[in-house]
PDB file of N, CA and C in Angstrom:
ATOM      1  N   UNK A   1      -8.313   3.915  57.057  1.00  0.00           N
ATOM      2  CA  UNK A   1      -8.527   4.383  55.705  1.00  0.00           C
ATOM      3  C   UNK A   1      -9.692   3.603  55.109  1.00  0.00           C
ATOM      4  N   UNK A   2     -11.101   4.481  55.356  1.00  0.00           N
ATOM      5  CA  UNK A   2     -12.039   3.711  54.353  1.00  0.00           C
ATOM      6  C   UNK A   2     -11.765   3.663  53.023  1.00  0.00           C
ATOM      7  N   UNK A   3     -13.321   3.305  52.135  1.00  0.00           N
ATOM      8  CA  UNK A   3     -13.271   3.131  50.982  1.00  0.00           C
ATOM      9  C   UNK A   3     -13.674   5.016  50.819  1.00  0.00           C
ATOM     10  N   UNK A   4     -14.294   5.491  50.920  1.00  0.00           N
ATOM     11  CA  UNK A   4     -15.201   6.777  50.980  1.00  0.00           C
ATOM     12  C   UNK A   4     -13.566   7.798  50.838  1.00  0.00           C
ATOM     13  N   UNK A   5     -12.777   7.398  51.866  1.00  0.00           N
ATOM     14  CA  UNK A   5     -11.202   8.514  51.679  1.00  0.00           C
ATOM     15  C   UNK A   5     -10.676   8.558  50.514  1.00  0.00           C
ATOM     16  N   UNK A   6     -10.664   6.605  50.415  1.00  0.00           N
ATOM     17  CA  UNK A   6     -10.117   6.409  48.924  1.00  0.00           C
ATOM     18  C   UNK A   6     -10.666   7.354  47.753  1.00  0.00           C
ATOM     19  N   UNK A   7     -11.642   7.348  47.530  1.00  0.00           N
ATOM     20  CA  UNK A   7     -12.251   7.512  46.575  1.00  0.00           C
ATOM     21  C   UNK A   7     -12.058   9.061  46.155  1.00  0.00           C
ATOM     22  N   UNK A   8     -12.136   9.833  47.548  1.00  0.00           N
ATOM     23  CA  UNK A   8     -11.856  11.215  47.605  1.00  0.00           C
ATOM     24  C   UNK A   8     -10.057  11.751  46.452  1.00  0.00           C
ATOM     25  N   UNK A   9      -9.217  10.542  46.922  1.00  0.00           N
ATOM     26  CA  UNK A   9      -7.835  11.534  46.364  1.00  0.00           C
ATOM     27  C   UNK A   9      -7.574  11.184  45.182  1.00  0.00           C
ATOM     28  N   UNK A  10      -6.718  12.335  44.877  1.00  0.00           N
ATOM     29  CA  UNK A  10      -6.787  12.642  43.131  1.00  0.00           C
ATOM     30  C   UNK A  10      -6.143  11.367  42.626  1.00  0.00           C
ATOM     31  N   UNK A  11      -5.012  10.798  43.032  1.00  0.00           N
ATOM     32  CA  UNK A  11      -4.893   9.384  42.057  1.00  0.00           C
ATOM     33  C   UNK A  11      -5.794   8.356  41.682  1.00  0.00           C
ATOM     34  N   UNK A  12      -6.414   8.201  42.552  1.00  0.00           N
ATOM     35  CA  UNK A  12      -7.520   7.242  42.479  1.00  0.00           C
ATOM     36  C   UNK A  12      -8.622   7.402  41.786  1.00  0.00           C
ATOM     37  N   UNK A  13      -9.157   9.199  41.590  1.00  0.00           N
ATOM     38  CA  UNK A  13      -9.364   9.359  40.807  1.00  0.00           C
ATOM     39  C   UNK A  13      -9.305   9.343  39.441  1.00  0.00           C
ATOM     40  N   UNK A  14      -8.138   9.489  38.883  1.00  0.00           N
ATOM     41  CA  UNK A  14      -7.319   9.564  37.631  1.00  0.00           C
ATOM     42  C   UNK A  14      -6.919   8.369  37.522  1.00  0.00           C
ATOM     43  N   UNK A  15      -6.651   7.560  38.124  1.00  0.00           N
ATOM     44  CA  UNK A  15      -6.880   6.117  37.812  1.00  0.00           C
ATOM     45  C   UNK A  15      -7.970   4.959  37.575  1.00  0.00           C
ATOM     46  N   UNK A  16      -8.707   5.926  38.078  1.00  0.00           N
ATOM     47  CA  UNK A  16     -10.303   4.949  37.930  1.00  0.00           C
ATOM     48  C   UNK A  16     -11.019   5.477  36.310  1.00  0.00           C
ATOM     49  N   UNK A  17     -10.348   6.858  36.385  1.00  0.00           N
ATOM     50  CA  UNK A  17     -11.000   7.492  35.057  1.00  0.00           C
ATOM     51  C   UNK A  17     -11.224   6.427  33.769  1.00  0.00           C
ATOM     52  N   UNK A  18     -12.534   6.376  33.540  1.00  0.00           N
ATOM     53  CA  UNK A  18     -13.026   5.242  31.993  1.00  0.00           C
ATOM     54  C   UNK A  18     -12.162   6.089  30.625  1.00  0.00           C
ATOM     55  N   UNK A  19     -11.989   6.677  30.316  1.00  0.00           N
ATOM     56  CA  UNK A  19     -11.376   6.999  29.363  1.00  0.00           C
ATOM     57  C   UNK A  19      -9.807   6.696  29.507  1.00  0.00           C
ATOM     58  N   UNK A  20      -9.417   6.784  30.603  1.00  0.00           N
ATOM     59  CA  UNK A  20      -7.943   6.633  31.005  1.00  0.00           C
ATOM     60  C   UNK A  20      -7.339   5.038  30.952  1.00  0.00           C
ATOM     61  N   UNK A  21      -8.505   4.430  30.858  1.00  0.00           N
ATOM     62  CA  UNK A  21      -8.609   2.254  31.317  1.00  0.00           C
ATOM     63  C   UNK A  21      -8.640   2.210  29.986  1.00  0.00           C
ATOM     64  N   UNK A  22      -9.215   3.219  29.241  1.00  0.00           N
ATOM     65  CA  UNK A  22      -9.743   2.691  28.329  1.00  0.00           C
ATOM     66  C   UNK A  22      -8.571   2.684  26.658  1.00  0.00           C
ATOM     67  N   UNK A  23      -8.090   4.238  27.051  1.00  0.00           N
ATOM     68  CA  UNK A  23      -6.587   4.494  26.304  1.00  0.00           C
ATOM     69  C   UNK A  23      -5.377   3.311  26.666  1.00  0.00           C
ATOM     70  N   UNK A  24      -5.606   2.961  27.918  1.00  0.00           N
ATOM     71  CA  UNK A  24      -4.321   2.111  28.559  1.00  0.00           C
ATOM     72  C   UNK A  24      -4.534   0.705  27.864  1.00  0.00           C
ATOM     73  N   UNK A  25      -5.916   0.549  27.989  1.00  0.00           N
ATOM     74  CA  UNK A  25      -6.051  -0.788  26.901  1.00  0.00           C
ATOM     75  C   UNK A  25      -5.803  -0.913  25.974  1.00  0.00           C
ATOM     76  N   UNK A  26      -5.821  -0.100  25.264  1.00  0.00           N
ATOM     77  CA  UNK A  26      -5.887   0.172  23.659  1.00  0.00           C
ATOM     78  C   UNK A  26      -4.423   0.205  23.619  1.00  0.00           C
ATOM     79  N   UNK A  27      -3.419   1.015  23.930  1.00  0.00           N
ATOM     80  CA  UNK A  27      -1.831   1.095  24.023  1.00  0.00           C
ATOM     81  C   UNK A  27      -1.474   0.097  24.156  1.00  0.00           C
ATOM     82  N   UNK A  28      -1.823  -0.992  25.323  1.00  0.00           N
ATOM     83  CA  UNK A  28      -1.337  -2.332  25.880  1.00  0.00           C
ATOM     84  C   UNK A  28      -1.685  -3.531  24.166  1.00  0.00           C
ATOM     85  N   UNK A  29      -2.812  -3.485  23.808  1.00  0.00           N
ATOM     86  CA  UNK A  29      -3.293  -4.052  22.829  1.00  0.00           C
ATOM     87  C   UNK A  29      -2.112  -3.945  21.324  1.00  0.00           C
ATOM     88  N   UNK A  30      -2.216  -2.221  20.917  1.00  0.00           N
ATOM     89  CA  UNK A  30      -1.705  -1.930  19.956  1.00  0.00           C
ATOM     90  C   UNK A  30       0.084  -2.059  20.125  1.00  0.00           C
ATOM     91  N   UNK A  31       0.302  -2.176  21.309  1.00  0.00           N
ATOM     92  CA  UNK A  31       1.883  -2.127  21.277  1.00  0.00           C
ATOM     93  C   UNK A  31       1.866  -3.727  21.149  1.00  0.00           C
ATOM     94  N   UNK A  32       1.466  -4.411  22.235  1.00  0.00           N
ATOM     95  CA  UNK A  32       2.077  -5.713  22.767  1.00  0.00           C
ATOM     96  C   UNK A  32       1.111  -7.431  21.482  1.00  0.00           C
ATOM     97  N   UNK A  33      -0.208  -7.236  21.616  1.00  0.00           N
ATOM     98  CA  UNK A  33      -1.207  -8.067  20.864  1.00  0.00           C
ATOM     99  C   UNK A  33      -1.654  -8.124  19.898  1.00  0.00           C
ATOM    100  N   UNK A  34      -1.670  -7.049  19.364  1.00  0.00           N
ATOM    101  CA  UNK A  34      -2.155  -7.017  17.740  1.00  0.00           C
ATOM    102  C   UNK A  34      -1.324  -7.731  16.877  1.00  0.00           C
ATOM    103  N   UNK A  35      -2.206  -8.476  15.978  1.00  0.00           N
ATOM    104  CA  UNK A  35      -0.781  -8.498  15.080  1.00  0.00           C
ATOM    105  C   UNK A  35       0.176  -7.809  14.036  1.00  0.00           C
ATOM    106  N   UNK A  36      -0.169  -6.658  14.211  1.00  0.00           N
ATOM    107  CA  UNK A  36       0.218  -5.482  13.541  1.00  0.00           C
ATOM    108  C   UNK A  36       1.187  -4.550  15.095  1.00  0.00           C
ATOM    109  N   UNK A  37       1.607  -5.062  15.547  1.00  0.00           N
ATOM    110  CA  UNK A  37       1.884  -4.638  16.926  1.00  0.00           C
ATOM    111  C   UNK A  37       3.501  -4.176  16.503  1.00  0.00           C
ATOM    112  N   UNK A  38       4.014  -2.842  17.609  1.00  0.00           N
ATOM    113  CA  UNK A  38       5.202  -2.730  17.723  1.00  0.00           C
ATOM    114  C   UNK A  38       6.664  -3.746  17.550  1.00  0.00           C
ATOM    115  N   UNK A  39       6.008  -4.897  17.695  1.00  0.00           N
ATOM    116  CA  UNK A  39       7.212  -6.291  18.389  1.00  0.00           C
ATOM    117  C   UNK A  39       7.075  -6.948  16.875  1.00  0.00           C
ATOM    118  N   UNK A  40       6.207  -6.672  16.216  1.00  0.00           N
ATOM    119  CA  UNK A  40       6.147  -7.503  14.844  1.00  0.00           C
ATOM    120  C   UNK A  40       6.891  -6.348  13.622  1.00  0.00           C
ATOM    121  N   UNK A  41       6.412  -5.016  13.951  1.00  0.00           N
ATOM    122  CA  UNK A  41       7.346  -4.345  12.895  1.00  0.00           C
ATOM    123  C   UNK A  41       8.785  -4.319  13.276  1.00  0.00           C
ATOM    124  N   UNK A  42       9.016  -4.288  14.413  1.00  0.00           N
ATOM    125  CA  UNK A  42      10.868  -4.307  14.809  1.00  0.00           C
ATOM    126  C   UNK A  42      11.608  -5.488  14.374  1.00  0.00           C
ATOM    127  N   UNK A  43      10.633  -6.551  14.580  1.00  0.00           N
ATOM    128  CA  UNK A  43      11.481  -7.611  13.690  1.00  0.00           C
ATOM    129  C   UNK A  43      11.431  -7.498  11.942  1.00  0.00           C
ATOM    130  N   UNK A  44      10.321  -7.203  11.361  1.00  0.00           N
ATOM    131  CA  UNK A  44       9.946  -6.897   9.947  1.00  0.00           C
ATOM    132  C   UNK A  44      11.348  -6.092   9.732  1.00  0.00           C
ATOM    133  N   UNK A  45      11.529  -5.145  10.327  1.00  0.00           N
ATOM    134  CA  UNK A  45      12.119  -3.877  10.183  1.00  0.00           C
ATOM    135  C   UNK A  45      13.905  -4.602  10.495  1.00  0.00           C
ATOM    136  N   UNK A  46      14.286  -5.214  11.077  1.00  0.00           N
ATOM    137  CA  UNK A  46      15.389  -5.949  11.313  1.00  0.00           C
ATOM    138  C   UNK A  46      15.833  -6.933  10.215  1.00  0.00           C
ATOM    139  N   UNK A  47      14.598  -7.320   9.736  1.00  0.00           N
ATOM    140  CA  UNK A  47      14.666  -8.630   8.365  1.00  0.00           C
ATOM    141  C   UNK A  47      14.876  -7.412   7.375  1.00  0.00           C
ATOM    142  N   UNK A  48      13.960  -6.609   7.265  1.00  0.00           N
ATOM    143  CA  UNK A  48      14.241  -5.766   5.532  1.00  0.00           C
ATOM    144  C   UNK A  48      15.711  -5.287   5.759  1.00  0.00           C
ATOM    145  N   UNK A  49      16.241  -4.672   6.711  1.00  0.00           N
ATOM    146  CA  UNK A  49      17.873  -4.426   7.401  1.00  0.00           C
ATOM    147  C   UNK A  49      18.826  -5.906   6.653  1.00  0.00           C
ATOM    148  N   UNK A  50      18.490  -6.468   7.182  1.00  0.00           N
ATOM    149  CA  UNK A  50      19.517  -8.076   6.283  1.00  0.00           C
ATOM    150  C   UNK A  50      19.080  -8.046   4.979  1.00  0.00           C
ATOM    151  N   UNK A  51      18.176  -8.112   4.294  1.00  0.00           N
ATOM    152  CA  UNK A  51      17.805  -8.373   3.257  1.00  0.00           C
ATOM    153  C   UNK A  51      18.257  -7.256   2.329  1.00  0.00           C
ATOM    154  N   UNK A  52      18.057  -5.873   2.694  1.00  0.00           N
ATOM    155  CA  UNK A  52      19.021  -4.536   2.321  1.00  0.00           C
ATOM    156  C   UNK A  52      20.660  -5.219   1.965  1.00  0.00           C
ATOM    157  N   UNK A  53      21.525  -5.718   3.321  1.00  0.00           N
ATOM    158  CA  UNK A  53      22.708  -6.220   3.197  1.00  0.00           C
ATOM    159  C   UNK A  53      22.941  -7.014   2.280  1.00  0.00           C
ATOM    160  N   UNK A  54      21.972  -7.903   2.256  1.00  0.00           N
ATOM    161  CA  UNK A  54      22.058  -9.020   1.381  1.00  0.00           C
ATOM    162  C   UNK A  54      22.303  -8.656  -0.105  1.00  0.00           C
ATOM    163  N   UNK A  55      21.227  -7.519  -0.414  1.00  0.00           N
ATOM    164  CA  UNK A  55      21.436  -6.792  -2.036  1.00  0.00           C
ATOM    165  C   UNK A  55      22.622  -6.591  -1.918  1.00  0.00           C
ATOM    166  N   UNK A  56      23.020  -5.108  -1.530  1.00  0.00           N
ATOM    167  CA  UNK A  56      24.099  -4.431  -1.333  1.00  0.00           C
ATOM    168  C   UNK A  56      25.421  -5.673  -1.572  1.00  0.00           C
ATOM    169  N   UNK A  57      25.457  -6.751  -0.913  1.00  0.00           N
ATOM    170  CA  UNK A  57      26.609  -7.713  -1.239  1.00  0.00           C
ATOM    171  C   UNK A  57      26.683  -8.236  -2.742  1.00  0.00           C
ATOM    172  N   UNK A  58      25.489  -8.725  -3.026  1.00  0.00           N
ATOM    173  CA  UNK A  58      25.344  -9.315  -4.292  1.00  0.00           C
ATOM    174  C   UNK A  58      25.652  -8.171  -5.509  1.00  0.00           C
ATOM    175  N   UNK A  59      24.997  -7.295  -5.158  1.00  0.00           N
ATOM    176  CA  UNK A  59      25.165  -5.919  -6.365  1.00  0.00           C
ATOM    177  C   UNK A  59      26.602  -5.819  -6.435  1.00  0.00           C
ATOM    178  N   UNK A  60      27.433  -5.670  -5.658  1.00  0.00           N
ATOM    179  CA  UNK A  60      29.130  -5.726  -5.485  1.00  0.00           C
ATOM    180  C   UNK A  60      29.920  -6.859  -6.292  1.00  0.00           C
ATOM    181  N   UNK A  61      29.271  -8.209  -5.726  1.00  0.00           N
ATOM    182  CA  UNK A  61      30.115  -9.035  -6.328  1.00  0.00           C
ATOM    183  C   UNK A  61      29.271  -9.070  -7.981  1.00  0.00           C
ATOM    184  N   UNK A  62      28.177  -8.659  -8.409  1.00  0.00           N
ATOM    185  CA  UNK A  62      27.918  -8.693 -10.018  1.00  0.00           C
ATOM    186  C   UNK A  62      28.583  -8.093 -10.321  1.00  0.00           C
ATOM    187  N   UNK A  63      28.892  -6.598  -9.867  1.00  0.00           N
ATOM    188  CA  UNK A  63      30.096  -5.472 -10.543  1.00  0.00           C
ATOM    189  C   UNK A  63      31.171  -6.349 -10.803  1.00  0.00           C
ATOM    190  N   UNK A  64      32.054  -6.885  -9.665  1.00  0.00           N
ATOM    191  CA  UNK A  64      32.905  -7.297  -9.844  1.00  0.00           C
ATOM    192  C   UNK A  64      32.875  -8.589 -10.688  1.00  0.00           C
ATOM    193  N   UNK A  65      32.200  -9.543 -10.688  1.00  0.00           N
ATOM    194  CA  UNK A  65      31.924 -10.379 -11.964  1.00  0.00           C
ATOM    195  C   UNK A  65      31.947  -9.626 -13.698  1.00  0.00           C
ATOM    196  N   UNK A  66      31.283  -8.535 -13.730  1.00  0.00           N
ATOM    197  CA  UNK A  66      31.226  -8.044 -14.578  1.00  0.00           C
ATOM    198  C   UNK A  66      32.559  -7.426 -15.486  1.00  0.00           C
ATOM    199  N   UNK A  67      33.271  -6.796 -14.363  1.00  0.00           N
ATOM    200  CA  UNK A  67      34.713  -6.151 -14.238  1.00  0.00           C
ATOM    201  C   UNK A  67      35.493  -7.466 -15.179  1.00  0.00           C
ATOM    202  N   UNK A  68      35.725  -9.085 -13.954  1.00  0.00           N
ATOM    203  CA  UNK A  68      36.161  -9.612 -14.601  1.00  0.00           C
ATOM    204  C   UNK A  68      36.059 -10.100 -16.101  1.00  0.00           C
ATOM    205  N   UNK A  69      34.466 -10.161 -16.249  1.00  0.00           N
ATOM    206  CA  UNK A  69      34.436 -10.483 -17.855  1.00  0.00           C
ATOM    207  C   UNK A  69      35.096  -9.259 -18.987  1.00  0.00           C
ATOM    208  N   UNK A  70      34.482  -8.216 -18.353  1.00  0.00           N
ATOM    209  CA  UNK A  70      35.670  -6.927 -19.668  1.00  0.00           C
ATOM    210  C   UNK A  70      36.429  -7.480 -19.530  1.00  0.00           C
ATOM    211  N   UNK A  71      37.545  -7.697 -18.554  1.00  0.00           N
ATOM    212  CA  UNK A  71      38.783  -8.108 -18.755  1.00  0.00           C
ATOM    213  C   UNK A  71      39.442  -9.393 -19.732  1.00  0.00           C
ATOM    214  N   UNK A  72      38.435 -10.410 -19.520  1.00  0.00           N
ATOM    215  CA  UNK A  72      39.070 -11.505 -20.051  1.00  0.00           C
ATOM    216  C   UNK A  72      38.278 -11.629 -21.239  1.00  0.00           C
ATOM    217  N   UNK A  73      37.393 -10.426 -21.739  1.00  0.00           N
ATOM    218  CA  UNK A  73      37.980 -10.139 -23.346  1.00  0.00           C
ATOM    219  C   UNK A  73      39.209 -10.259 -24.039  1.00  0.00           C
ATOM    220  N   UNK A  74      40.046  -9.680 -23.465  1.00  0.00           N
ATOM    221  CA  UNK A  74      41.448  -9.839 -24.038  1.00  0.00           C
ATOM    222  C   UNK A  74      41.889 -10.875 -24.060  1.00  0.00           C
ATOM    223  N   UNK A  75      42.224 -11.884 -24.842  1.00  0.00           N
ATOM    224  CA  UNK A  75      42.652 -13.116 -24.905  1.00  0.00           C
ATOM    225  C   UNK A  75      43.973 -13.501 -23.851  1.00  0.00           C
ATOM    226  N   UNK A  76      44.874 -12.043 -23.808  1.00  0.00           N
ATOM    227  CA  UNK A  76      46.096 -12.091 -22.888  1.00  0.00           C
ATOM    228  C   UNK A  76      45.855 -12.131 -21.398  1.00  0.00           C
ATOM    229  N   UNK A  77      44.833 -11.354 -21.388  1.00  0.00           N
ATOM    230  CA  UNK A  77      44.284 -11.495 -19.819  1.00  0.00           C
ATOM    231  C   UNK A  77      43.633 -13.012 -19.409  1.00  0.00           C
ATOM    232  N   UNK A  78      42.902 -13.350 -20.232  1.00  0.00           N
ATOM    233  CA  UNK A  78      42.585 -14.245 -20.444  1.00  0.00           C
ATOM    234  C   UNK A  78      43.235 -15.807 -19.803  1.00  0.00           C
ATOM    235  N   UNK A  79      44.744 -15.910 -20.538  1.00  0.00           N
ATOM    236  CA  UNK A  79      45.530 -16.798 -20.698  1.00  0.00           C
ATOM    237  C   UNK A  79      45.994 -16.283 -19.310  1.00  0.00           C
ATOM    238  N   UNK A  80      46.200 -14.822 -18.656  1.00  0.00           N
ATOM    239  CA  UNK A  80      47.001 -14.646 -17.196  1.00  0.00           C
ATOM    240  C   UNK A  80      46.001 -15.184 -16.107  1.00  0.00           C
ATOM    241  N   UNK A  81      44.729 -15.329 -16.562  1.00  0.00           N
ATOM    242  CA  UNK A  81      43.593 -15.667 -15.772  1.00  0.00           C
ATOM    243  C   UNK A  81      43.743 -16.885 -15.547  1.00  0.00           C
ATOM    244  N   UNK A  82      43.832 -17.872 -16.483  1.00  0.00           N
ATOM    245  CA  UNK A  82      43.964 -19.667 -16.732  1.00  0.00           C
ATOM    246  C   UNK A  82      45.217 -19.758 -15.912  1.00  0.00           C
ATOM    247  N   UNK A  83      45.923 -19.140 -16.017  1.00  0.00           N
ATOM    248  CA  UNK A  83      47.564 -19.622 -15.427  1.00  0.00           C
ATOM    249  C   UNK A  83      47.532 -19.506 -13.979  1.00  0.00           C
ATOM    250  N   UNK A  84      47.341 -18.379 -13.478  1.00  0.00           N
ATOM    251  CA  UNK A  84      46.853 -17.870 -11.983  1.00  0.00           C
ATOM    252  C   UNK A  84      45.829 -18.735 -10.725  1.00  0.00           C
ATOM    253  N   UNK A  85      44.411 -19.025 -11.633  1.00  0.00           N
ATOM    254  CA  UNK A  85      43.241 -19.218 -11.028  1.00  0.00           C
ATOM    255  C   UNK A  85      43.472 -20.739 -11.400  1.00  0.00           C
ATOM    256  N   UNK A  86      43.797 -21.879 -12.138  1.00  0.00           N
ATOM    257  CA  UNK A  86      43.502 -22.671 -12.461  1.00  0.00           C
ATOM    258  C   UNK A  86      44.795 -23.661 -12.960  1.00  0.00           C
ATOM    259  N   UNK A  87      45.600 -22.479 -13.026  1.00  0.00           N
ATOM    260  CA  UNK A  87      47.199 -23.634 -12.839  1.00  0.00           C
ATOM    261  C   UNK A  87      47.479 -23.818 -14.108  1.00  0.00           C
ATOM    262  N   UNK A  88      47.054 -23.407 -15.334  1.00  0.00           N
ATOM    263  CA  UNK A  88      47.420 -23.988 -16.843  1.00  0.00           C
ATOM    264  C   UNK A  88      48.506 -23.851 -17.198  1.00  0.00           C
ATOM    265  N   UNK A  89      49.365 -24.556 -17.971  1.00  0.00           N
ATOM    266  CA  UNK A  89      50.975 -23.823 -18.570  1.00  0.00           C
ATOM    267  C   UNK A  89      51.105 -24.007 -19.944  1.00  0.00           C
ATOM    268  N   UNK A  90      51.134 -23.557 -20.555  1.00  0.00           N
ATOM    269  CA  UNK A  90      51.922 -24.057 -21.906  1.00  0.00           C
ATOM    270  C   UNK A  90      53.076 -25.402 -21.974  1.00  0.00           C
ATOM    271  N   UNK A  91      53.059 -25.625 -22.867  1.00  0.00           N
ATOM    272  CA  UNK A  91      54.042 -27.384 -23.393  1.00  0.00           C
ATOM    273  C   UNK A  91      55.447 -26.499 -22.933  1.00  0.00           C
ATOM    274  N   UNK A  92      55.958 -27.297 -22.807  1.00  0.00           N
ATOM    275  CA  UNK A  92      57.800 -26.951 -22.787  1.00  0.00           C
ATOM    276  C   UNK A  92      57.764 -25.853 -21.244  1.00  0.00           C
ATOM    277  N   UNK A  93      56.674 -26.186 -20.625  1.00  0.00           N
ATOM    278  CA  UNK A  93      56.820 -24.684 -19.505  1.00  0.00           C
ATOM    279  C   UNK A  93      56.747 -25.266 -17.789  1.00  0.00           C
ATOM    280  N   UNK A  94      57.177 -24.961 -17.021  1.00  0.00           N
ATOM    281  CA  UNK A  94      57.589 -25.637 -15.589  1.00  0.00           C
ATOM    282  C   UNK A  94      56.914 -24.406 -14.514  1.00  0.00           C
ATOM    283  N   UNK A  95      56.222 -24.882 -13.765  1.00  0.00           N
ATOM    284  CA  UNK A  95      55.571 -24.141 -12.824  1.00  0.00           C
ATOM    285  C   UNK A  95      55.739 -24.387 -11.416  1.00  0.00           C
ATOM    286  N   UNK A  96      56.278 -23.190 -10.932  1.00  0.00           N
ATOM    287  CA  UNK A  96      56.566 -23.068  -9.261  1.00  0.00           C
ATOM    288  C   UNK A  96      55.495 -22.319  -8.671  1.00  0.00           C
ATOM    289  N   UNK A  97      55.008 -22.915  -8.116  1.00  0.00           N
ATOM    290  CA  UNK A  97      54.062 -22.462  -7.154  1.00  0.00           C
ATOM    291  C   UNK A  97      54.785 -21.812  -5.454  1.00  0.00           C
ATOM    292  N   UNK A  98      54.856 -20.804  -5.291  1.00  0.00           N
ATOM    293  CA  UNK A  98      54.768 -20.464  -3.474  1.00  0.00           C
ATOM    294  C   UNK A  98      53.970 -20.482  -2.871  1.00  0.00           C
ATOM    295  N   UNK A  99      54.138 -20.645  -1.777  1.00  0.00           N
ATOM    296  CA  UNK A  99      53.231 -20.161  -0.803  1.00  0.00           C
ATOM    297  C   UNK A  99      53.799 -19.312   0.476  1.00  0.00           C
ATOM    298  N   UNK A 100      53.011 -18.618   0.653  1.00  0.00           N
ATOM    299  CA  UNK A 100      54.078 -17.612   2.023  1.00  0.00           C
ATOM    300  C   UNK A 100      53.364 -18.427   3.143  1.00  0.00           C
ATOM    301  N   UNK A 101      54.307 -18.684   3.851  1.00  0.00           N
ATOM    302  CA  UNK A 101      54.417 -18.720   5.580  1.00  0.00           C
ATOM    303  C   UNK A 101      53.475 -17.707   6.345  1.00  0.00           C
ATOM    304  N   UNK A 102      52.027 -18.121   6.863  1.00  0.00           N
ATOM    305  CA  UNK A 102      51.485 -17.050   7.286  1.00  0.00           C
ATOM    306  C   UNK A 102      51.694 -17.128   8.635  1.00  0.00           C
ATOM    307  N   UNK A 103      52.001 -17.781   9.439  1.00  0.00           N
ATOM    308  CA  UNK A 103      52.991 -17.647  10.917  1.00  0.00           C
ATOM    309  C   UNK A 103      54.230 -16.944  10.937  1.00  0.00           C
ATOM    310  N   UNK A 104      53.964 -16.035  11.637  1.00  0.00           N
ATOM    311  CA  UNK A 104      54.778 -14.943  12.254  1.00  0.00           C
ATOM    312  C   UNK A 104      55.895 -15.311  13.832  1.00  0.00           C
ATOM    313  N   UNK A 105      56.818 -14.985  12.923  1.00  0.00           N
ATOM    314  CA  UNK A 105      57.742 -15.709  14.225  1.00  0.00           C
ATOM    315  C   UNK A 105      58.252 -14.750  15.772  1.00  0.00           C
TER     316      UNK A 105
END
C-alpha cells in the first residue's frame, strides 16, 4: 500500500479535506477551550439551578415568617407562642414538659 493508493480512497479524502480540519478545529476549540465553552456554561447553568433553590427556600420561609407575625398580633396567640417556643408561665402556674420516646420497640 503506497502513498499514491492512499490518497486515491474516499476517506482519506474527506479527511484530509481543509474545510473539514478546519470545522473540526473550530468545534474542538468552541466546545472544549474557549472560555465561553460548553464545560463553562454547564457549570454556570448548574450554579443558577442552586441559586434558583436557594430563592425558592428563602421566599418560603419569609411567607412563613410573615404568617407567624399576623398571628402574634393577637396578644393570645402571642402569650401561646411565649409558653410553647420559650417555656414562659404565669406566677402561681407549674409546667410539665413531655417528651415522646422516639425509639420504636
Amino acid at each position: 500500500m503506497n502513498l499514491k493508493s492512499l490518497k486515491e480512497k474516499p476517506a482519506f479524502k474527506i479527511a484530509t479535506n481543509v474545510y473539514l480540519l478546519i470545522l473540526t478545529g473550530f468545534v474542538i476549540w468552541m466546545l472544549f477551550i474557549d472560555e465561553n465553552s460548553y464545560l463553562i456554561h454547564r457549570e454556570f447553568n448548574n450554579e443558577i439551578d442552586e441559586l434558583e433553590t436557594w430563592i425558592k427556600y428563602h421566599k418560603q420561609k419569609i411567607a412563613e415568617d410573615k404568617e407567624t407575625i399576623k398571628k402574634l398580633q393577637d396578644s393570645l396567640e402571642l402569650e401561646r407562642y411565649a409558653r410553647e417556643k420559650y417555656l414562659m408561665k404565669k406566677e402561681n402556674e407549674d409546667i410539665y414538659i413531655i417528651e415522646f420516646d422516639t425509639i420504636k420497640k
